[in-house]
Protein backbone atom coordinates (compact mmCIF):
# COMPACT_ATOMS: atom_id res chain seq x y z
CA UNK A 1 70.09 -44.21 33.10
CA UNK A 2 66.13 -44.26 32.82
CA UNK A 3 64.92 -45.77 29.54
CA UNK A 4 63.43 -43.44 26.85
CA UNK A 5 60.62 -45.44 26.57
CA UNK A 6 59.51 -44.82 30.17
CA UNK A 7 59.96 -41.35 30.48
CA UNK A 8 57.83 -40.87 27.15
CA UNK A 9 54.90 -43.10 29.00
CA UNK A 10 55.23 -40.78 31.80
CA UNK A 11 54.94 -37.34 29.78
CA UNK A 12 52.26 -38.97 27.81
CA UNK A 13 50.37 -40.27 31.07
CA UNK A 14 51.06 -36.74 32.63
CA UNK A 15 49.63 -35.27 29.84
CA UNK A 16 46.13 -38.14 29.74
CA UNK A 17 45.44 -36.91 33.31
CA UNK A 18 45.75 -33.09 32.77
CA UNK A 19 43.84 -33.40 30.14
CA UNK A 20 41.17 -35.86 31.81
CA UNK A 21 41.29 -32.58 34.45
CA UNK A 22 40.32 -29.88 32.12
CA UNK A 23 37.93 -31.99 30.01
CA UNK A 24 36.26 -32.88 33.73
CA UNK A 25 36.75 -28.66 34.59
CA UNK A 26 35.16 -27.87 31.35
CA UNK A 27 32.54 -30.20 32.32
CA UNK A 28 32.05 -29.56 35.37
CA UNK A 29 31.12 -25.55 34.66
CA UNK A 30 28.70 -26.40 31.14
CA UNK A 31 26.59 -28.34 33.45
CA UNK A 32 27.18 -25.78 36.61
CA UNK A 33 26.26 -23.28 33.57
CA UNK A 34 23.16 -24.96 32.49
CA UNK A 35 21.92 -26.00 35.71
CA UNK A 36 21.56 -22.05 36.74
CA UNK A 37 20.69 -21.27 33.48
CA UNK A 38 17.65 -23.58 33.54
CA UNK A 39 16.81 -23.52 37.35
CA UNK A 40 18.43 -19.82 38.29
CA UNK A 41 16.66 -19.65 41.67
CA UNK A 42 19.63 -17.49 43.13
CA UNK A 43 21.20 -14.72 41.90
CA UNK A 44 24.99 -15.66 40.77
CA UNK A 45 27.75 -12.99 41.56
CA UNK A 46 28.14 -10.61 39.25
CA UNK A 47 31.05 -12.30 37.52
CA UNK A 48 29.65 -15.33 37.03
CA UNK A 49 25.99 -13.42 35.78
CA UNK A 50 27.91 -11.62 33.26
CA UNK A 51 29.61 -14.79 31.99
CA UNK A 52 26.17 -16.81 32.26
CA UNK A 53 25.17 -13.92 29.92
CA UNK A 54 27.47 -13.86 27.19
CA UNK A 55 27.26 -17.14 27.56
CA UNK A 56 23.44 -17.47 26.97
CA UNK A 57 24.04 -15.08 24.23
CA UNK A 58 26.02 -17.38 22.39
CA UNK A 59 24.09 -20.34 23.17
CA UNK A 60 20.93 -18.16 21.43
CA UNK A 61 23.12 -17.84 18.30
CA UNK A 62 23.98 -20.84 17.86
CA UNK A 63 21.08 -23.09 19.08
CA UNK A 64 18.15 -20.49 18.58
CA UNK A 65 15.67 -23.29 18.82
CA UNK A 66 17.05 -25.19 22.56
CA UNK A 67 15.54 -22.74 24.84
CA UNK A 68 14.94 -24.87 28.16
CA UNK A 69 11.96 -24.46 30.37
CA UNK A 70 12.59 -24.10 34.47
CA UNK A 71 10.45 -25.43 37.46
CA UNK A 72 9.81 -28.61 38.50
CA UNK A 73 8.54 -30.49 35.66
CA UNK A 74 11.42 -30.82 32.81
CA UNK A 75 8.91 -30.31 29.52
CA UNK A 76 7.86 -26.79 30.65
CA UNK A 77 9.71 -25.61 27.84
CA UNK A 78 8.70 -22.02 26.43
CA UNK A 79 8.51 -23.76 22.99
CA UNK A 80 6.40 -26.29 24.11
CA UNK A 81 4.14 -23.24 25.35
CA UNK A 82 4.33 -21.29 22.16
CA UNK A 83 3.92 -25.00 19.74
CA UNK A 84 0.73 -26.71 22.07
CA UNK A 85 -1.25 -22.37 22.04
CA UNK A 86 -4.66 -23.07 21.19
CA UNK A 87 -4.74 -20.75 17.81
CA UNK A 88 -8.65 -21.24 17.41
CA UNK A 89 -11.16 -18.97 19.16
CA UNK A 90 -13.22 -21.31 21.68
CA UNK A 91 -17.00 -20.43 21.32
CA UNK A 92 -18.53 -18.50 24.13
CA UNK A 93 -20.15 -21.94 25.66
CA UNK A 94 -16.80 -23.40 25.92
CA UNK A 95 -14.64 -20.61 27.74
CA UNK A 96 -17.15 -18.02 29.38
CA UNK A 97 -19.18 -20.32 31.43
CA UNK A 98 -15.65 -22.39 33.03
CA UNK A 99 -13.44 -18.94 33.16
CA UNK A 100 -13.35 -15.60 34.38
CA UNK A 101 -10.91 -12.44 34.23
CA UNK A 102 -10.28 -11.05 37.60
CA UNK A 103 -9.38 -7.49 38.33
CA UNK A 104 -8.99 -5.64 41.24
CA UNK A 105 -8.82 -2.08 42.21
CA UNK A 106 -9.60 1.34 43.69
CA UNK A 107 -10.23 4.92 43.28
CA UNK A 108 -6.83 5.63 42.37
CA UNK A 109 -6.35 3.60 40.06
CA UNK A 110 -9.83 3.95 38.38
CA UNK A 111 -8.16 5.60 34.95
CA UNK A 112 -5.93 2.52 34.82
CA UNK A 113 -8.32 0.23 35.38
CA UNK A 114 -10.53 1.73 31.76
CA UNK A 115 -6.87 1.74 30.51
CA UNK A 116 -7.00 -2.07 31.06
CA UNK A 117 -10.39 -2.34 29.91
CA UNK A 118 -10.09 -0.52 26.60
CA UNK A 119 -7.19 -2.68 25.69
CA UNK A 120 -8.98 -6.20 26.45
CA UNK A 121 -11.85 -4.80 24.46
CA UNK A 122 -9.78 -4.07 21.72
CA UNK A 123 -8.86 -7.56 21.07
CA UNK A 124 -12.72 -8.77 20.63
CA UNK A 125 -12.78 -11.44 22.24
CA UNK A 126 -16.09 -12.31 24.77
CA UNK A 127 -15.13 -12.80 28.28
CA UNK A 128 -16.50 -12.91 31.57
CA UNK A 129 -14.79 -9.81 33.72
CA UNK A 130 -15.03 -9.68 37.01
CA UNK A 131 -13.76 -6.26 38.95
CA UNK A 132 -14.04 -5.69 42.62
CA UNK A 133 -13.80 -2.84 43.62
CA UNK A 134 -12.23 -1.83 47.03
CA UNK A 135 -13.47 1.23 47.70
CA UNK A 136 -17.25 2.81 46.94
CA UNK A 137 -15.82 5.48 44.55
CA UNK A 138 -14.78 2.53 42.07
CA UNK A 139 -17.78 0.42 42.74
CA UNK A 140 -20.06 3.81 41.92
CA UNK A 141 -17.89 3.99 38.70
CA UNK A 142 -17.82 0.88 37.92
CA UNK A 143 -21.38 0.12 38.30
CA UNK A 144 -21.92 2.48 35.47
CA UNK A 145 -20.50 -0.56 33.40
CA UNK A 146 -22.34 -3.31 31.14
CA UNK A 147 -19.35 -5.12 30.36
CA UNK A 148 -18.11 -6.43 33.31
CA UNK A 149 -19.26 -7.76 36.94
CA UNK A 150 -18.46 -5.53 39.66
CA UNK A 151 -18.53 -6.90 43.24
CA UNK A 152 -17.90 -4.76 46.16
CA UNK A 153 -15.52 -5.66 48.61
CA UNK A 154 -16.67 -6.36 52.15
CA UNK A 155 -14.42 -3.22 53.80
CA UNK A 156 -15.19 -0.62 51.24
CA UNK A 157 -13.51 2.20 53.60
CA UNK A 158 -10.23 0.57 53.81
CA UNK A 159 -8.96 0.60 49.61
CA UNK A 160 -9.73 4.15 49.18
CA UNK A 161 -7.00 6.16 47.63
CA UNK A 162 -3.78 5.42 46.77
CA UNK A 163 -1.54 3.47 49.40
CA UNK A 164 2.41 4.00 49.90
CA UNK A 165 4.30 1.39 48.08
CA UNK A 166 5.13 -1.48 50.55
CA UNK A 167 3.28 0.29 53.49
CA UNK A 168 1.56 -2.06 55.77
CA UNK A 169 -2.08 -0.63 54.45
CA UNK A 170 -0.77 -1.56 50.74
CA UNK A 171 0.32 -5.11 52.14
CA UNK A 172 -2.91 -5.54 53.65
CA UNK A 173 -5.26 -4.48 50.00
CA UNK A 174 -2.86 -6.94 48.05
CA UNK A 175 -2.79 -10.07 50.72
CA UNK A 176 -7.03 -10.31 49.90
CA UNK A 177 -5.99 -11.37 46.59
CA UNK A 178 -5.27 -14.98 46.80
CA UNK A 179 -8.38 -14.92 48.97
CA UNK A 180 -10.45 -13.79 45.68
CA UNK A 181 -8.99 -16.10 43.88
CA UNK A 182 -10.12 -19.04 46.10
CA UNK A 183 -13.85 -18.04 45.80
CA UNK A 184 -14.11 -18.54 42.20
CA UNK A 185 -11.31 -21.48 42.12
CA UNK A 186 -14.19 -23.21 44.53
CA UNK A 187 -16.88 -22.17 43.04
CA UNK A 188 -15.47 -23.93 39.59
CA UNK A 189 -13.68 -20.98 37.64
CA UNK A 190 -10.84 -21.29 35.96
CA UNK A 191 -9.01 -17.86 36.69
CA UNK A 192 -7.17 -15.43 34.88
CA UNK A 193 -5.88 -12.81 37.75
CA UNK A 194 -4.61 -9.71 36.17
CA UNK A 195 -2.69 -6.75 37.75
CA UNK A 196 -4.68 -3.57 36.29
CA UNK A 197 -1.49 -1.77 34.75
CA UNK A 198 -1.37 -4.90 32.68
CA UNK A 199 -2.59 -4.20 28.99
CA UNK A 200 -3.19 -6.95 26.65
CA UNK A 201 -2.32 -6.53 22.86
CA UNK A 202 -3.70 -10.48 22.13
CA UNK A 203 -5.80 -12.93 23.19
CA UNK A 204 -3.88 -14.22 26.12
CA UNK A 205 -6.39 -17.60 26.62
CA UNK A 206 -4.41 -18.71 22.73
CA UNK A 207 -1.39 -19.66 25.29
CA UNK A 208 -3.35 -21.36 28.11
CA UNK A 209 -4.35 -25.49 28.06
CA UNK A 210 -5.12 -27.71 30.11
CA UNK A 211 -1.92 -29.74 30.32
CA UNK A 212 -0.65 -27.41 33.23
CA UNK A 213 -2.59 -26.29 36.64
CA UNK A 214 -1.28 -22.49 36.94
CA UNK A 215 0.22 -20.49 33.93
CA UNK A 216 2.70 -17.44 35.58
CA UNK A 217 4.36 -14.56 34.73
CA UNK A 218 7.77 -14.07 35.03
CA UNK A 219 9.38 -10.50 36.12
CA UNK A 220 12.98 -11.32 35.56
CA UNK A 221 14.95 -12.86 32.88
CA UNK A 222 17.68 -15.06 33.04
CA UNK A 223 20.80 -14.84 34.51
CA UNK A 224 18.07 -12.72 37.17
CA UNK A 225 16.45 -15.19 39.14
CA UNK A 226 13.08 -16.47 38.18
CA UNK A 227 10.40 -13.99 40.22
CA UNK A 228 6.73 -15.45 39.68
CA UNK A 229 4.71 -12.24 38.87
CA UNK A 230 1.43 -12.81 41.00
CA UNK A 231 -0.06 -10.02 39.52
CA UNK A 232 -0.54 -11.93 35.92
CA UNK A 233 -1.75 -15.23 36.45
CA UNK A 234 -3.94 -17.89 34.79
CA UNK A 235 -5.35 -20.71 37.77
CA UNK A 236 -7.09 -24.02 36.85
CA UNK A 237 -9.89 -24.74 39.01
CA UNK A 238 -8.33 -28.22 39.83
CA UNK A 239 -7.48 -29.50 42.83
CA UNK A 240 -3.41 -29.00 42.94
CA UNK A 241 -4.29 -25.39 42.45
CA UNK A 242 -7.07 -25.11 44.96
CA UNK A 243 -4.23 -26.90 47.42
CA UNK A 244 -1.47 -24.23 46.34
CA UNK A 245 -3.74 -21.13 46.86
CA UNK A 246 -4.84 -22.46 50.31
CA UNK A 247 -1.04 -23.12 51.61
CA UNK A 248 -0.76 -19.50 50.10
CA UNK A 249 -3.40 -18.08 52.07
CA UNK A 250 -2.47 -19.42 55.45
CA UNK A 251 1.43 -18.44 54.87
CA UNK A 252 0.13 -14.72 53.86
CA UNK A 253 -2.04 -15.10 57.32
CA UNK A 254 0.91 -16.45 59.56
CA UNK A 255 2.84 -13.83 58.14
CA UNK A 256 0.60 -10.76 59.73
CA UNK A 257 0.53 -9.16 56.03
CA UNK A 258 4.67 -8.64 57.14
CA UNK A 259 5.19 -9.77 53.22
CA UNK A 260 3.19 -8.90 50.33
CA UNK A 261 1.65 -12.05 48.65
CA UNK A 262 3.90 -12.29 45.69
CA UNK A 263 7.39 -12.84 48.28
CA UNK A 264 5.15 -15.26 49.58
CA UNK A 265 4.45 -17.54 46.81
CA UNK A 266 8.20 -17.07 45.65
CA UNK A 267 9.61 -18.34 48.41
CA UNK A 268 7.07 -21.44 48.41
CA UNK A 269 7.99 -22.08 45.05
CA UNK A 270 11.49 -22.29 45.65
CA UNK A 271 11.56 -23.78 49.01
CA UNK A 272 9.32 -26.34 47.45
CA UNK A 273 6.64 -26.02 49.46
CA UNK A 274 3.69 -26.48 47.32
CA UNK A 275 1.96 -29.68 46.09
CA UNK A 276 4.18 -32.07 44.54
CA UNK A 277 1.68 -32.81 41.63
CA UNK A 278 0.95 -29.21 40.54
CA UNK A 279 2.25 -28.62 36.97
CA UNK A 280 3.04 -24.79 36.77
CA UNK A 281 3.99 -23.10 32.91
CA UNK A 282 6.02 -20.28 32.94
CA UNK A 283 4.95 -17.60 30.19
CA UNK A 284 6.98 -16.94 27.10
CA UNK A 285 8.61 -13.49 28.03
CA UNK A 286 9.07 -12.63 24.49
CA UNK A 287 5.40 -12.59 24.68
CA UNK A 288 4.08 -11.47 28.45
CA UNK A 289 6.90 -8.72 29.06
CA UNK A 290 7.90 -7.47 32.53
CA UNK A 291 8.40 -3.72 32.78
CA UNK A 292 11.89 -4.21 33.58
CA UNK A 293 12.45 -4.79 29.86
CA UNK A 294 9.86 -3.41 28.03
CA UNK A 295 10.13 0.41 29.22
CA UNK A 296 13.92 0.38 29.53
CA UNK A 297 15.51 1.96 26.22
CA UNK A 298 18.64 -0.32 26.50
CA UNK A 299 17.03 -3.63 26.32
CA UNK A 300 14.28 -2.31 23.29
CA UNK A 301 17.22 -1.40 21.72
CA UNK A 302 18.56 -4.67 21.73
CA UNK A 303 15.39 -6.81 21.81
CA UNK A 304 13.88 -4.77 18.74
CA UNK A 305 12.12 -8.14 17.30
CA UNK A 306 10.75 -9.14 20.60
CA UNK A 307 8.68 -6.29 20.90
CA UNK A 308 7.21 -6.66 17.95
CA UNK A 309 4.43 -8.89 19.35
CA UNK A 310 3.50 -8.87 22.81
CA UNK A 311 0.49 -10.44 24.08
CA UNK A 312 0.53 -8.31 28.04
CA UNK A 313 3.03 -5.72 29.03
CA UNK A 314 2.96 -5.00 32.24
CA UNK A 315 3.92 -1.54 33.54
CA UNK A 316 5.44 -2.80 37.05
CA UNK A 317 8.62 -2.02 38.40
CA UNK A 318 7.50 1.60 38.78
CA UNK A 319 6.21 2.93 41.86
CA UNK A 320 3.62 5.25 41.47
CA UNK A 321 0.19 6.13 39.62
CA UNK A 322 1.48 9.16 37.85
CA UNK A 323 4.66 7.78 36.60
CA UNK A 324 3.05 4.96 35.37
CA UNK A 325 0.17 6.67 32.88
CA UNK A 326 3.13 8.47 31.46
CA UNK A 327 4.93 5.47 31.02
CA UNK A 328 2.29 3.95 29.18
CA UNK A 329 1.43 7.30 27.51
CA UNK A 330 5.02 7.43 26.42
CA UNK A 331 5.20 4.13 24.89
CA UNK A 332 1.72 4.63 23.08
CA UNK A 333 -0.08 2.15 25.54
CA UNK A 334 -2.68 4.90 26.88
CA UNK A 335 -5.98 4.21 24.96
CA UNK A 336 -8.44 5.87 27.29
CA UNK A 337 -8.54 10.03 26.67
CA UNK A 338 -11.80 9.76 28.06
CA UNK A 339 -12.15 11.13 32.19
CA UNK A 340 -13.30 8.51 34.44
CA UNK A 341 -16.66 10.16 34.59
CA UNK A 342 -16.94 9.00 30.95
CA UNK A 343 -17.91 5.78 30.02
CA UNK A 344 -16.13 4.42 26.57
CA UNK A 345 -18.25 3.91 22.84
CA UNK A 346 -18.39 0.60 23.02
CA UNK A 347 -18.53 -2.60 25.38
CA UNK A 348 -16.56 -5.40 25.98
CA UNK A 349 -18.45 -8.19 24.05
CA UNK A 350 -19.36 -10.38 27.39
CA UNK A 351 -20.83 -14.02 27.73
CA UNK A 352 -21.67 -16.37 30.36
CA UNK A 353 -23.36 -16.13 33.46
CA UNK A 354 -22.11 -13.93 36.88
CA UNK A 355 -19.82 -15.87 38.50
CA UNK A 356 -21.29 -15.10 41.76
CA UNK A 357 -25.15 -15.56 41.03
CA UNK A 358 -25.72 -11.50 41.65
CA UNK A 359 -23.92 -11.59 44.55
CA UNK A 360 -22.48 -7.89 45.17
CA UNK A 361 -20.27 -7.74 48.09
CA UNK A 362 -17.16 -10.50 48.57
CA UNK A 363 -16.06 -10.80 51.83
CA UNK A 364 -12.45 -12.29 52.50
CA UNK A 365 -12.18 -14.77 55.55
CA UNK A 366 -9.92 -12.40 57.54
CA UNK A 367 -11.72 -8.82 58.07
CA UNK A 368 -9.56 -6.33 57.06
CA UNK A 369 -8.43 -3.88 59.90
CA UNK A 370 -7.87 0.08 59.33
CA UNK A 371 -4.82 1.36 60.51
């Protein structure tokens, strides 16, 4: 007859290691959990996304202030971001002659383009704007400006009108962009690259510093994968950045304009391929809003504090000039009733000197072929 004293240390050491299992299980998925939740390069199956969210939902309730950063360098928390903004105005010395605004675009997107204008010059702050235009309908237009350089690009015939969404023409007008980039990054610029149906409701230069290199975007939220927006950027002219933008050129060049730029520099973020020093800052999307979420009725709905104050929405994820002024017209974002043959009552108030010395057409290194 077994003793009673054994068989209760066996239930009780049964019971230790089943429980040493599910404590380990449990752990095991928080830190699976968090891991995604902080890195989410992938996108999870939809299971798993739809527990990561009610999970992250939770996790907001209960720890509203432990929002964790992603990327490579642990403190690039979005609280961090929102705790180190520079709140005072820098004096026109300070920002205009290290930092431009860079814009591109084309006849048809000329409306857009004022749309973007009129909102920057609604939040009074002096800036240097750069515009090139890619066609000579925009740079005629454009010229008619006070407030803002306007540099021709070197193949005016290619970027007039507007070009199928992922066509190999549109491929080809986006791919130059990096390449504009580089000119001013060299030239000693820092360089915030906007998208033109972008408009900015704040100062956006309150959330840059010079603790990181690049300051990006995001177009998803989490339990999406992290998408780098290329089309809302702020670049430091240092030499990490300079390094990044190259690599990012020559993959958009080995590539034959096959991708647009933005798949590019995704997949050398996540691949890792990019200088191991760079520090890159990933926006507060509360504040810089993806068109995903700010246009959709669902997610206002239920994000009805977060759209109180947005610094840039961008009107993305819609394909289409058209569809996107009603969008923004819809949404009370459309502040130019004026025709583009118009020019608006007042200017942007503008400082520091042309960042290309009067130089009026930019060439990229790669002539651009029609097709």
């Amino acid at each position: 007859m077994v003793d009673n004293s054994m068989l209760i240390k066996r239930r009780c050491l049964k019971k230790s290691i089943l429980l040493l299992i599910l404590v380990g299980l449990f752990g095991y998925c928080f830190i699976w959990v968090e891991w995604t939740r902080i890195k989410h390069r992938f996108r999870p199956p939809k299971p798993v996304a739809k527990f990561m969210l009610q999970y992250a939902r939770i996790r907001k309730k209960f720890l509203p202030n432990s929002d964790h950063s992603h990327g490579d360098d642990k403190e690039h928390t979005r609280n961090q971001q929102q705790n180190n903004a520079i709140k005072t105005k820098h004096s026109c010395n300070e920002t205009c002659n290290k930092q431009i605004i860079l814009l591109t675009t084309n006849s048809a997107y000329l409306d857009v383009t004022d749309n973007w204008l009129e909102s920057f010059r609604r939040i009074d702050f002096p800036a240097n704007v750069t515009v090139i235009a890619e066609d000579s309908i925009a740079f005629k237009h454009l010229s008619n400006r006070t407030d803002v350089h306007v540099v021709q690009a070197g193949n005016l015939s290619f970027g007039e009108g507007e070009f199928l969404f992922n066509s190999k023409d549109y491929k080809t007008l986006i791919n130059k962009r990096p390449q504009y980039v580089l000119k001013f990054l060299t030239r000693g610029f820092n360089v915030l690259f906007s998208d033109v149906d972008t408009v900015l409701l704040a100062n956006p230069f309150d959330y840059f510093d010079e603790a990181f290199d690049m300051f990006v975007a995001e177009d998803q939220r989490p339990p999406e994968p992290t998408v780098v927006c290329a089309g809302f950027v702020y670049y430091r002219a240092t030499n990490a950045t300079i390094k990044l933008v190259k690599s990012w050129i020559e993959n958009i060049k080995e590539s034959n304009d096959t991708q647009p730029d933005q798949i590019i520099l995704n997949l050398m973020i996540r691949k890792r391929n990019i200088p191991k020093n760079i520090k890159i800052k990933y926006l507060d999307p509360d504040k810089f809003i993806s068109g995903k979420y700010y246009f959709n009725d669902e997610w206002r709905k239920n994000n009805s504090e977060t759209i109180l104050n947005p610094v840039m929405v961008h009107n993305n994820w819609m394909i289409g000039h058209d569809k996107k002024v009603k969008r923004f017209r819809k949404h009370g974002l459309w502040f130019v009733d004026y025709t583009i043959t118009n020019a608006p009552d007042k200017d942007i108030p503008t400082c520091g000197p042309d960042p290309l010395d009067n130089v009026t057409e930019l060439v990229t290194d790669t002539p651009l072929q029609t097709t």
